[in-house]
Protein backbone atom coordinates (compact mmCIF):
# COMPACT_ATOMS: atom_id res chain seq x y z
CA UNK A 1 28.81 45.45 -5.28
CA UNK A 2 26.79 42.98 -3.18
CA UNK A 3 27.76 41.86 0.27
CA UNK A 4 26.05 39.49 0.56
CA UNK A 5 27.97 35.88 0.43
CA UNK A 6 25.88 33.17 -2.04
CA UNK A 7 25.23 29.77 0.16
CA UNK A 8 27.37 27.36 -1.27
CA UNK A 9 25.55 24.38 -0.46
CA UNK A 10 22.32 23.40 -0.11
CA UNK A 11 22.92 23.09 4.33
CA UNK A 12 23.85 26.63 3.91
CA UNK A 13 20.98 27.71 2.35
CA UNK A 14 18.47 25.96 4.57
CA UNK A 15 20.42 27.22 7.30
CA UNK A 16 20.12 30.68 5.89
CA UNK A 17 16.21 30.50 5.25
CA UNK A 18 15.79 28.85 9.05
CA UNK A 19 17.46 32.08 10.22
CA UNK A 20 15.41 34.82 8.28
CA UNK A 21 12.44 32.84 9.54
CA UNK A 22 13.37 32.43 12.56
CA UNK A 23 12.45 36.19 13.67
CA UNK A 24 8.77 35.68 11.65
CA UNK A 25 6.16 34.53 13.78
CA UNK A 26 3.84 32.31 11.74
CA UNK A 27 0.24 32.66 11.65
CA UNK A 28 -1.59 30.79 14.26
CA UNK A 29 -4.68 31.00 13.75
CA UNK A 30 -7.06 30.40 10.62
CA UNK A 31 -8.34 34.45 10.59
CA UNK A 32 -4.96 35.40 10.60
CA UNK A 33 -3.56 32.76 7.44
CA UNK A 34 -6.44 34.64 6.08
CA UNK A 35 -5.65 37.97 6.54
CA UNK A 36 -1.94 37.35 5.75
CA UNK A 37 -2.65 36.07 2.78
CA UNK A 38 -5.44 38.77 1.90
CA UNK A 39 -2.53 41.01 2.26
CA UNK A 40 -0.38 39.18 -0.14
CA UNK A 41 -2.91 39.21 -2.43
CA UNK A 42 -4.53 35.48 -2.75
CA UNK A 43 -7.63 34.51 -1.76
CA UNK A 44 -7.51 31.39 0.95
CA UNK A 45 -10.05 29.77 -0.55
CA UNK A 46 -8.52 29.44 -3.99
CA UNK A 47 -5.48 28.88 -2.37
CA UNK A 48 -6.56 25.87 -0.49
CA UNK A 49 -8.23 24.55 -3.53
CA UNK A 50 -5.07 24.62 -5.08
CA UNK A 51 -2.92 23.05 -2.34
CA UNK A 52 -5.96 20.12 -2.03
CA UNK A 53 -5.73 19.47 -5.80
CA UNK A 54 -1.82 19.43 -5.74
CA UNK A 55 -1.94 16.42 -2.63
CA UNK A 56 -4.62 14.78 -4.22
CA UNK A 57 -2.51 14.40 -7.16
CA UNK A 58 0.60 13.68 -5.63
CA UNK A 59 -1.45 11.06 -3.30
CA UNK A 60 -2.81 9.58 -6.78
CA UNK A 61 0.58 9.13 -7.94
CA UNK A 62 2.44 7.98 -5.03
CA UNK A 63 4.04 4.41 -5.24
CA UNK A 64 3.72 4.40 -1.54
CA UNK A 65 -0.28 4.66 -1.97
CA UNK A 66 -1.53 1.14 -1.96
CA UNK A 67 -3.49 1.28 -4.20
CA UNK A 68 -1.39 2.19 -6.70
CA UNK A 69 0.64 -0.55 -5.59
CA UNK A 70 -1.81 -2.93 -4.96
CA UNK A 71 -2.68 -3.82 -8.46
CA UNK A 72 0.76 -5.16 -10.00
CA UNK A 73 0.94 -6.93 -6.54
CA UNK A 74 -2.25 -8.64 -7.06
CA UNK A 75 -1.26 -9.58 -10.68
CA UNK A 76 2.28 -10.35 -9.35
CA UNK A 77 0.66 -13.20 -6.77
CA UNK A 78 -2.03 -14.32 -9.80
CA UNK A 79 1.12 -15.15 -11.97
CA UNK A 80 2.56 -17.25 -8.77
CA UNK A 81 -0.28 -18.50 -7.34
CA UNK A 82 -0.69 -19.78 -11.62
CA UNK A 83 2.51 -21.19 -11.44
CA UNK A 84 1.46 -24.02 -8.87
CA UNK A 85 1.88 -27.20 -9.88
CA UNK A 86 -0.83 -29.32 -8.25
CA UNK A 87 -0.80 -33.31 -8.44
CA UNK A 88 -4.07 -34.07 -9.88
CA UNK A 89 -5.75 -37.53 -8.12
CA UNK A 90 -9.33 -38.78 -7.87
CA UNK A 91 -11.83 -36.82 -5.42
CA UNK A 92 -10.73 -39.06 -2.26
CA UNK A 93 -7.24 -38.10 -3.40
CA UNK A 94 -7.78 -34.18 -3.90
CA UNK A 95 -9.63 -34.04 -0.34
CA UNK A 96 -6.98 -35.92 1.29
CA UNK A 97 -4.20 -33.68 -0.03
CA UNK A 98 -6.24 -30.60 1.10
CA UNK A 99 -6.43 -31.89 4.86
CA UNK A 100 -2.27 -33.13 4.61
CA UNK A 101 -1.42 -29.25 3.13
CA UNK A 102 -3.57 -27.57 5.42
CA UNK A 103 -1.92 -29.58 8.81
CA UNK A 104 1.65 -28.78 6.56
CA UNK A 105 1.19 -25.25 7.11
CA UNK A 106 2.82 -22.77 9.50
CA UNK A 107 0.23 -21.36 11.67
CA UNK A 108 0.91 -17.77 10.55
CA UNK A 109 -0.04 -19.18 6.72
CA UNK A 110 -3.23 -20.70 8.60
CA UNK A 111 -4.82 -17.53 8.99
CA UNK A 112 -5.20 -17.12 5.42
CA UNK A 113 -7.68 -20.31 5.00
CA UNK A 114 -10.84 -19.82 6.15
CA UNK A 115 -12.21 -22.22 8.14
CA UNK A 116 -15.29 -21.89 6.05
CA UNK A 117 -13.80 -23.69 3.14
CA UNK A 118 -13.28 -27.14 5.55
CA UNK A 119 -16.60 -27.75 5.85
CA UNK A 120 -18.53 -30.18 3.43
CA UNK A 121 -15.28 -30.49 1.20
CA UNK A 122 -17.23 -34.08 0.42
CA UNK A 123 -20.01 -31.96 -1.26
CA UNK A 124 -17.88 -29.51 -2.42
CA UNK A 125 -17.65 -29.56 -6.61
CA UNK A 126 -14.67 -30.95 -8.57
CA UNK A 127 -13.39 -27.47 -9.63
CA UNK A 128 -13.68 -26.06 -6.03
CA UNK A 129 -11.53 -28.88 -4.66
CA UNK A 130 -9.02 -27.98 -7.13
CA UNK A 131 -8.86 -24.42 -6.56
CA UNK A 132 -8.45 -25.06 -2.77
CA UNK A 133 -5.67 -27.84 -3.30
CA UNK A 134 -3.69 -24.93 -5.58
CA UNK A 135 -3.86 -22.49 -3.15
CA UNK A 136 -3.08 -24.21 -0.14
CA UNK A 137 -0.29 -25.75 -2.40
CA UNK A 138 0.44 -21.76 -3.38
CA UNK A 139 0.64 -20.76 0.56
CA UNK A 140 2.79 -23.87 1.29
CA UNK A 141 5.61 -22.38 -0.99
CA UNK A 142 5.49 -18.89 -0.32
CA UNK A 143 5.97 -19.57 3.20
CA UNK A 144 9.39 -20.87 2.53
């Protein structure tokens, strides 16, 4: 018969496997990973090989890598920003609404209009007036 006592939870066992490696002293430099793992039998370049391809994946598939994220984010804010209602008005009326939403917004949401899209909103087209009235409409009520 064994004497050895099972851990019974899993503190005990990480508190068993801190002590038995406790009195190993870990490789320090790369020529000695090497050799220790020579000795083991692997080869350290196979080895890291594997180890790169297993964070790659796991990178690939993390939800906390943006861009995994940042596609159903993108689509999430495409469905809001769709959702806008915008009153539509004659050009005078559109251009006037775009300089009252603009002056309506917080000047954290400011940042997000470039200053670019102010200028020549007289020879701007139609369409373009539209799409900036929506979206400034879009940042006006996600800032609340």
């Amino acid at each position: 018969m064994s004497d050895r006592i099972a851990p019974g939870t899993e503190e005990e066992l990480i508190s068993a496997i801190d002590e038995l490696l406790a009195d190993v002293r870990p490789p320090e430099t790369v020529e000695e990973v090497e050799t220790f793992l020579r000795e083991c039998g692997y080869d350290s370049v196979d080895v890291a090989a594997r180890m790169q391809a297993l964070v790659d994946g796991l990178v690939a598939q993390s939800p906390l890598n943006w861009r995994n994220r940042a596609p159903q984010e993108m689509e999430a804010a495409r469905a809001k920003r769709e959702g806008v209602i915008v009153e539509r008005s004659d050009r005078n009326g559109t251009i006037a609404a775009i300089k009252r939403l603009y002056t309506e917004l917080s000047e954290g949401q400011r940042q997000f209009v470039p200053a670019a899209l102010f200028r020549n909103l007289e020879t701007a087209s139609d369409s373009d007036l539209a799409d900036l009235q929506g979206d400034l409409e879009y940042l006006k009520t996600a800032g609340k």
